[in-house]
Protein backbone atom coordinates (compact mmCIF):
# COMPACT_ATOMS: atom_id res chain seq x y z
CA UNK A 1 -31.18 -156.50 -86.97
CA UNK A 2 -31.52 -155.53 -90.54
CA UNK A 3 -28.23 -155.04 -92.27
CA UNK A 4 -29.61 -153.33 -95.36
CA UNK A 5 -32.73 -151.50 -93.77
CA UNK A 6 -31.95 -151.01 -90.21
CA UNK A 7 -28.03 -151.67 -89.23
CA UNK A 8 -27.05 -151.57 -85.85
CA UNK A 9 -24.63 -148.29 -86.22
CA UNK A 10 -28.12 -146.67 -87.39
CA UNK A 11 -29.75 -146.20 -84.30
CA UNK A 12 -28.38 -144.80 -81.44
CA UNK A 13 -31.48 -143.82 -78.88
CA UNK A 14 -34.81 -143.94 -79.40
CA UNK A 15 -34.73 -143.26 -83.12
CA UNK A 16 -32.79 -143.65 -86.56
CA UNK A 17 -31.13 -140.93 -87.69
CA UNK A 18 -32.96 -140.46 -90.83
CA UNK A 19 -36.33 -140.00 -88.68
CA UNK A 20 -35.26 -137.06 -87.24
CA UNK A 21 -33.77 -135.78 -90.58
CA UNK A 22 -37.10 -135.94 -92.40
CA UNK A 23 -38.92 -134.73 -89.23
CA UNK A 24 -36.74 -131.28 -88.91
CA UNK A 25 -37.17 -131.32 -92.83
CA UNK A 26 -33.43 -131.13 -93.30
CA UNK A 27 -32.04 -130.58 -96.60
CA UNK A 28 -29.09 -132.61 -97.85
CA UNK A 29 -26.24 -131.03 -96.22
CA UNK A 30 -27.55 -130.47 -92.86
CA UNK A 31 -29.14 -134.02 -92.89
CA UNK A 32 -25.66 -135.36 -93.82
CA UNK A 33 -24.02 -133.57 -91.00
CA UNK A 34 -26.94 -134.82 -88.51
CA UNK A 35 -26.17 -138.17 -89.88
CA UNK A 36 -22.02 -137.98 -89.89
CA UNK A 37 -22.12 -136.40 -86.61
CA UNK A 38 -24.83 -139.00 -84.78
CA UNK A 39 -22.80 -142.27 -85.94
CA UNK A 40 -19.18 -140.89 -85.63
CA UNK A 41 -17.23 -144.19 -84.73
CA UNK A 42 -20.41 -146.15 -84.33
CA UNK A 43 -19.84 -148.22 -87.17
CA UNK A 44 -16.05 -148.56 -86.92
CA UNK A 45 -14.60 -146.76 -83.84
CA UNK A 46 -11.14 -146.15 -85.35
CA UNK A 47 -13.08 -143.97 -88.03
CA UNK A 48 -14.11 -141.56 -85.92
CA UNK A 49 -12.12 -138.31 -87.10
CA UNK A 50 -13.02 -139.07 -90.61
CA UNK A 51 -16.60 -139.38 -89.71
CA UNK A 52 -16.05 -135.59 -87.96
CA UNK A 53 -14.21 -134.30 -90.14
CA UNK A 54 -17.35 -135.40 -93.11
CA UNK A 55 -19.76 -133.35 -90.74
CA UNK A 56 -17.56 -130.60 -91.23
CA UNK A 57 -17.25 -130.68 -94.58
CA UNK A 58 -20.99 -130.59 -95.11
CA UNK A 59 -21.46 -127.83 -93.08
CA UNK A 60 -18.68 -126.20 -94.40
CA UNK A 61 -20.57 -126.78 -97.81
CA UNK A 62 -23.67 -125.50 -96.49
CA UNK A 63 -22.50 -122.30 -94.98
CA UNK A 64 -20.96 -121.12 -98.46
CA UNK A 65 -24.32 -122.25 -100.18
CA UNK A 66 -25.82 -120.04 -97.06
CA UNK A 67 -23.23 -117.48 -97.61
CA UNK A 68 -23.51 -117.26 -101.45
CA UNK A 69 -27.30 -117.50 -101.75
């Protein structure tokens, strides 16, 4: 596998994560909680939490973008 283009942690299923971000158009919050959420631990398992707790943060960011707009 690819370590720059195409590391293993990137693809879990039947597509990379970044696919299905620029196929559901996904701006850059949402695509960064898609992304945070879809490799949580996959890359290091003991960094799980902090890879949930990034997803949150995002969306977190997003609602008050949402909320404020």
């Amino acid at each position: 596998m690819n370590n720059v283009n195409h590391p293993d942690h990137y693809n879990k299923g039947k597509i990379e994560v970044i696919d299905f971000i620029i196929d559901q158009n996904l701006d850059f919050c949402l695509g960064n909680v898609v992304k945070y959420i879809s490799r949580a631990g996959s890359k290091d398992p003991s960094t799980e939490l902090q890879d949930l707790k990034k997803a949150a943060w995002y969306l977190n960011r997003k609602i008050e973008l949402v909320n404020t707009g």
